[in-house]
C-alpha atoms as a PDB file:
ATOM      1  CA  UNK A   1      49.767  23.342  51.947  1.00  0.00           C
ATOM      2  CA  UNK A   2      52.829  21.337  51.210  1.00  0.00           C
ATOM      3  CA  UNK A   3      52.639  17.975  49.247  1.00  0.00           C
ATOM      4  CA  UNK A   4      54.702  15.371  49.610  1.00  0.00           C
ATOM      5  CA  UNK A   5      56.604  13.661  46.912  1.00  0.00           C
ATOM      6  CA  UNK A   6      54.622  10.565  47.022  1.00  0.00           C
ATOM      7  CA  UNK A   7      51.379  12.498  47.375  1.00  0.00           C
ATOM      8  CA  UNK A   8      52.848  14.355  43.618  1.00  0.00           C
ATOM      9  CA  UNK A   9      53.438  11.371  42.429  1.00  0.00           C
ATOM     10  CA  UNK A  10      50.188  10.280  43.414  1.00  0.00           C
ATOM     11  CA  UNK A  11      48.555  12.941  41.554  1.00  0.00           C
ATOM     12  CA  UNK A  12      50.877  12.860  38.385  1.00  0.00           C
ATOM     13  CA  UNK A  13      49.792   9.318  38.334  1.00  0.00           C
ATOM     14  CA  UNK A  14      46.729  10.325  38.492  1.00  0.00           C
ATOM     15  CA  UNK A  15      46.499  12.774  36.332  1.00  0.00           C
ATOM     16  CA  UNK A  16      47.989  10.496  33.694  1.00  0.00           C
ATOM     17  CA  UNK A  17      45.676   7.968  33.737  1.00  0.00           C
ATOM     18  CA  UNK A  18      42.622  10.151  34.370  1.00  0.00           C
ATOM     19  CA  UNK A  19      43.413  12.574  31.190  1.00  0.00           C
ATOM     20  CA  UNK A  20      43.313   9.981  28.719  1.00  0.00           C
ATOM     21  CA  UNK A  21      39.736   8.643  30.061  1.00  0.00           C
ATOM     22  CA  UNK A  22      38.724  11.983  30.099  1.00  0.00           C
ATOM     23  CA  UNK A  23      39.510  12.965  26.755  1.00  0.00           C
ATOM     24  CA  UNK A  24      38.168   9.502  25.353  1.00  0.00           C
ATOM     25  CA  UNK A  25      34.900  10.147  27.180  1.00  0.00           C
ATOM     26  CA  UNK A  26      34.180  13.903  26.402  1.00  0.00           C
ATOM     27  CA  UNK A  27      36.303  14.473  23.159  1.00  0.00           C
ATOM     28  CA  UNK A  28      36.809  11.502  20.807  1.00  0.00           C
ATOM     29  CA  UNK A  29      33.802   9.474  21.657  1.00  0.00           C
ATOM     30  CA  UNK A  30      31.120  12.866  20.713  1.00  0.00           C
ATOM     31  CA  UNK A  31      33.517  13.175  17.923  1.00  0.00           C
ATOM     32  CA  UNK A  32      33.001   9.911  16.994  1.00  0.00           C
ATOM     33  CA  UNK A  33      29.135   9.051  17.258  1.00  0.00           C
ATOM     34  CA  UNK A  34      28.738  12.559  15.026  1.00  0.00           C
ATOM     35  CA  UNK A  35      30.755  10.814  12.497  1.00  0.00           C
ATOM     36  CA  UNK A  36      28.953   7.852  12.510  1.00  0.00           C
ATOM     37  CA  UNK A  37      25.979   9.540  12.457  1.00  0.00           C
ATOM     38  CA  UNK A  38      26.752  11.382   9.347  1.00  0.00           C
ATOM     39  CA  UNK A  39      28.180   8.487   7.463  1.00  0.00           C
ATOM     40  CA  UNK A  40      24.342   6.909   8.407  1.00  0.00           C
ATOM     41  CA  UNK A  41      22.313  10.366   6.573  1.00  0.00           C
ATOM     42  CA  UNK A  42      24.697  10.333   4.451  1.00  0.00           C
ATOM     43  CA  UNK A  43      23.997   6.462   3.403  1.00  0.00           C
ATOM     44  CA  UNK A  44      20.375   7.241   3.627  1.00  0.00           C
ATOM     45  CA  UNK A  45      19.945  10.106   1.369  1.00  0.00           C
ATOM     46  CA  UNK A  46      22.192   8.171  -1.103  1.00  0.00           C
ATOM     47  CA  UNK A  47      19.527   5.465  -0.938  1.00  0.00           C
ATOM     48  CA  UNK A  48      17.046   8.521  -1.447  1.00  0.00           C
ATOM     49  CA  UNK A  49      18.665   9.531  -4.253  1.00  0.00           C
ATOM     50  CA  UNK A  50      18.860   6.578  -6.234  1.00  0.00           C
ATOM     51  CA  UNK A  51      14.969   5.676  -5.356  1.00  0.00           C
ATOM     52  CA  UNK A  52      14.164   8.984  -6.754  1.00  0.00           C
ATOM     53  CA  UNK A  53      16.350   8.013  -9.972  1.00  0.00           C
ATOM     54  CA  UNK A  54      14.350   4.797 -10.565  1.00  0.00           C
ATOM     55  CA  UNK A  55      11.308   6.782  -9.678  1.00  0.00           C
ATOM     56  CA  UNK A  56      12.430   8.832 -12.296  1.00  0.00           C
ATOM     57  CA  UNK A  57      13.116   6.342 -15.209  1.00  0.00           C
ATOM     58  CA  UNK A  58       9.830   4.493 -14.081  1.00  0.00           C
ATOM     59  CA  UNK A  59       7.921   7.947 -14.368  1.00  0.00           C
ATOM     60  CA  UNK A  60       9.958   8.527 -18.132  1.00  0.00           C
ATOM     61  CA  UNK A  61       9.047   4.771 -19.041  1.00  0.00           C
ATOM     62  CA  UNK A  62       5.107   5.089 -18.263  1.00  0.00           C
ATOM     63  CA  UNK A  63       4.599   8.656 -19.553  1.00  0.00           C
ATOM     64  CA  UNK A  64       6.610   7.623 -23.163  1.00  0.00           C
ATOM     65  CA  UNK A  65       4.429   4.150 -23.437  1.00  0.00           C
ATOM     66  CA  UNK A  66       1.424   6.028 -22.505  1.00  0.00           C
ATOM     67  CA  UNK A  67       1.791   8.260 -25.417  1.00  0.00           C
ATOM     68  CA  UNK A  68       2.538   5.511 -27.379  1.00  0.00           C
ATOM     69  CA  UNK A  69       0.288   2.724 -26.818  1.00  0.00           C
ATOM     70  CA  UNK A  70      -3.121   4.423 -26.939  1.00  0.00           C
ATOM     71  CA  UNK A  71      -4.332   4.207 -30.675  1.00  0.00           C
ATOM     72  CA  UNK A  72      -5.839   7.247 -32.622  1.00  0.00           C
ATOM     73  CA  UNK A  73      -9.575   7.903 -31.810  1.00  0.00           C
ATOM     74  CA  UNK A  74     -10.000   7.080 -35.252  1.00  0.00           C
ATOM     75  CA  UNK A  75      -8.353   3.800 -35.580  1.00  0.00           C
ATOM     76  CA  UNK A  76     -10.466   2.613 -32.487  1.00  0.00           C
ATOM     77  CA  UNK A  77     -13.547   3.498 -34.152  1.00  0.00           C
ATOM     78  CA  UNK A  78     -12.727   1.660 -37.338  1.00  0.00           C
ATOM     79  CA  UNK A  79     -11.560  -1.467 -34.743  1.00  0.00           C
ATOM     80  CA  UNK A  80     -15.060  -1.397 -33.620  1.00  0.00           C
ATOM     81  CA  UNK A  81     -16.927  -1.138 -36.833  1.00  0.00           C
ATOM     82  CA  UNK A  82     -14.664  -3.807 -38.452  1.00  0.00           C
ATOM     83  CA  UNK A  83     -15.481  -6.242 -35.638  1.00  0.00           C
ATOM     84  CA  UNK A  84     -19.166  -5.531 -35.420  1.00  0.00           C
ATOM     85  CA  UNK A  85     -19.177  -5.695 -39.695  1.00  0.00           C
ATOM     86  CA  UNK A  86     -20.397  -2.385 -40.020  1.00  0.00           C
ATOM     87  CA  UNK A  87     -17.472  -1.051 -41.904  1.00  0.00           C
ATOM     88  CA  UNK A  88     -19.400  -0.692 -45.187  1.00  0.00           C
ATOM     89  CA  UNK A  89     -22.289   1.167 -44.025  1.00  0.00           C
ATOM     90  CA  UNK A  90     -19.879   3.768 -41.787  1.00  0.00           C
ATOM     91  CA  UNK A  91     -18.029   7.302 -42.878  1.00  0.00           C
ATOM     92  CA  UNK A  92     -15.954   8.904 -40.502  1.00  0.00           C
ATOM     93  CA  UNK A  93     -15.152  12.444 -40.684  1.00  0.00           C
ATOM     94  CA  UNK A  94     -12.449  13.879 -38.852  1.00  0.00           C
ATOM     95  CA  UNK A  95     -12.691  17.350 -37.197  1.00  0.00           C
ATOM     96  CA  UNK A  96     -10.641  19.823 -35.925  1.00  0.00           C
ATOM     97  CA  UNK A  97      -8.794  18.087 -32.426  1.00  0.00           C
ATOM     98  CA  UNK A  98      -9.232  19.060 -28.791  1.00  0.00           C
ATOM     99  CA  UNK A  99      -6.199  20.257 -27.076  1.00  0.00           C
ATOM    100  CA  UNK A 100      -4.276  16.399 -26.443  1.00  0.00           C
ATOM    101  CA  UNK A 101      -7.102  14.758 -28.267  1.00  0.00           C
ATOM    102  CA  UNK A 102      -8.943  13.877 -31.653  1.00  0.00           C
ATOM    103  CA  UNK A 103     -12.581  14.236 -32.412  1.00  0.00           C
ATOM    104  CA  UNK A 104     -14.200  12.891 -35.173  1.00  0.00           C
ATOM    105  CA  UNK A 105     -18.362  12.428 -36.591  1.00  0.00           C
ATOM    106  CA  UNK A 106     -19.345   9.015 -37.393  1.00  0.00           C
ATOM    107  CA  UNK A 107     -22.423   8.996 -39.932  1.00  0.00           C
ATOM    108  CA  UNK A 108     -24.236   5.374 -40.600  1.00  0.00           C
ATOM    109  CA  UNK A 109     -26.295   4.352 -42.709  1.00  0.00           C
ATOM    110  CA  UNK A 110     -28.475   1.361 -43.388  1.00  0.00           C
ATOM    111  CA  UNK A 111     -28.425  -0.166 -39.822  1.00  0.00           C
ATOM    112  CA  UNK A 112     -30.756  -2.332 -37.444  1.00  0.00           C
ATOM    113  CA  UNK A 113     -31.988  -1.824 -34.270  1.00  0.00           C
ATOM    114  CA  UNK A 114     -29.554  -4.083 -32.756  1.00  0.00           C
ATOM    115  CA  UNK A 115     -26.555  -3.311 -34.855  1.00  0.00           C
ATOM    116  CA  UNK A 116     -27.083   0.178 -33.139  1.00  0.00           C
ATOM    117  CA  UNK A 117     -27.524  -0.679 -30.108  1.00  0.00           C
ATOM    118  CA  UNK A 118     -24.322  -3.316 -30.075  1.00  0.00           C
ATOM    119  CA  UNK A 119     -22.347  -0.345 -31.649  1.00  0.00           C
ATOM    120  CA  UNK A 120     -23.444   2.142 -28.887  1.00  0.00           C
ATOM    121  CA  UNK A 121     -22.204  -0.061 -25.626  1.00  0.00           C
ATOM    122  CA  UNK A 122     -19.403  -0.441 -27.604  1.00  0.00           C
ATOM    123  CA  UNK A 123     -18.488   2.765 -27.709  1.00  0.00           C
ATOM    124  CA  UNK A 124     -19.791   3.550 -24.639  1.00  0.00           C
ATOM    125  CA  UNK A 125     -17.089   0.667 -22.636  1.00  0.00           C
ATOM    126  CA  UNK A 126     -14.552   1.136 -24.654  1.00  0.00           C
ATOM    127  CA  UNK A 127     -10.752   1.523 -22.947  1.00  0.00           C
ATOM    128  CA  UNK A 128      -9.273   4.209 -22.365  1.00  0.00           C
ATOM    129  CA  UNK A 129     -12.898   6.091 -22.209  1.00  0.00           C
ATOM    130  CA  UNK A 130     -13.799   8.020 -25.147  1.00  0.00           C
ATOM    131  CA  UNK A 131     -16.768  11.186 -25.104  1.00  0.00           C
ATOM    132  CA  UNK A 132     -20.100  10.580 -27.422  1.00  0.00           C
ATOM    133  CA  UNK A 133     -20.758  14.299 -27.680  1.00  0.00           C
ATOM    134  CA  UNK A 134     -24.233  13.608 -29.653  1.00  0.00           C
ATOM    135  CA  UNK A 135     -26.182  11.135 -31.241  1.00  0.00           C
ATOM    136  CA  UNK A 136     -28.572  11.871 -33.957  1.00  0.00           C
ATOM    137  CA  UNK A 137     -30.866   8.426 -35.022  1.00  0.00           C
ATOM    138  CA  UNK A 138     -33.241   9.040 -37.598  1.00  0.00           C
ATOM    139  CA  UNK A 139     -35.151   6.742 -40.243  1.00  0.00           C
ATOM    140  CA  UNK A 140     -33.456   5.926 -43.162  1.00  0.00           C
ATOM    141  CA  UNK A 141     -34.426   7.354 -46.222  1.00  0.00           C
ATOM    142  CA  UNK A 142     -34.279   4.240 -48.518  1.00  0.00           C
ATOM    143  CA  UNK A 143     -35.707   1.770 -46.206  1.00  0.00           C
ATOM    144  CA  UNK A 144     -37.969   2.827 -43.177  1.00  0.00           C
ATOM    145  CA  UNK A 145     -37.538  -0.507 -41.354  1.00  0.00           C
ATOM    146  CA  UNK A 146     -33.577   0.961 -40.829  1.00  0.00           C
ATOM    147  CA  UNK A 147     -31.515   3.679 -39.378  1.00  0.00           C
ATOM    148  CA  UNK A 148     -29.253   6.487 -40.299  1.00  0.00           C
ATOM    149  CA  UNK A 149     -27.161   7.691 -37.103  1.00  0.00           C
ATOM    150  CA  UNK A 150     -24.540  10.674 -36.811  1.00  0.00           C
ATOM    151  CA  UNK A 151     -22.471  10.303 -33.374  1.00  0.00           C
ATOM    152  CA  UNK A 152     -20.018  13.049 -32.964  1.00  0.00           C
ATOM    153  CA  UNK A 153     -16.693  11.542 -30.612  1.00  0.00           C
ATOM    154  CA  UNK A 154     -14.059  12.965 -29.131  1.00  0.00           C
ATOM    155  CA  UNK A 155     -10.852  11.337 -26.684  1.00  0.00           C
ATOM    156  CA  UNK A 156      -9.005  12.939 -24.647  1.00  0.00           C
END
């Protein structure tokens, strides 16, 4: 079948205009939405990223003042006695420490019923938690009205 020359130039118009559309539609714009696409994960896991850095920092921050902040086993003992004013009838003993820890023997001497008693729940609720291994209460030997108490402690 012979075409005309305004039939050609039909189709050459044709073509010209259609090839352009058709490229745009089935080339460039895939082309493009990938790109846009990437640029968007690519925006996100940079968000990701610097979340997990300031996760990161915040996680380096709490575990340094958490090593920091929480006093000896020993110094919160002597807190305790001091503020209950039993400092003068206490000894601590320190023993050999638990792996991340401290453990120590506290011996009394000369002590109440209540003074015991106040000095157990507060030892008992103190913060962070601390382990009363044992507690030995037995009458004093100078005075049988009093107590002498050994209570063995230990923190983790």
């Amino acid at each position: 079948m012979d075409l005309s020359r305004r039939e050609k130039l039909w189709l050459l118009i044709g073509g010209v205009v259609l090839l352009p559309l058709l490229i745009y539609r089935f080339v460039y714009t895939p082309v493009l939405e990938q790109h846009q696409r990437t640029i968007q994960q690519n925006l996100a896991l940079e968000s990701k990223i610097q979340q997990i850095g300031l996760l990161g920092q915040e996680l380096k921050f709490y575990k340094n003042q958490s090593r920091g902040s929480i006093p000896k086993l020993s110094r919160r003992v002597d807190q305790v006695l001091r503020r209950l004013q039993l400092k003068s009838k206490s000894r601590i003993s320190i023993g050999d420490s638990p792996k991340n820890g401290q453990r120590l023997v506290l011996r009394l001497d000369l002590l109440n019923l209540t003074e015991f008693v106040q000095l157990t729940y507060q030892l008992e609720n103190m913060k962070p938690t601390m382990l009363i291994e044992s507690m030995e209460l037995s009458p004093s030997f100078q005075n049988n009205q009093l107590l002498r108490a050994n209570i063995s402690l230990a923190s983790r």
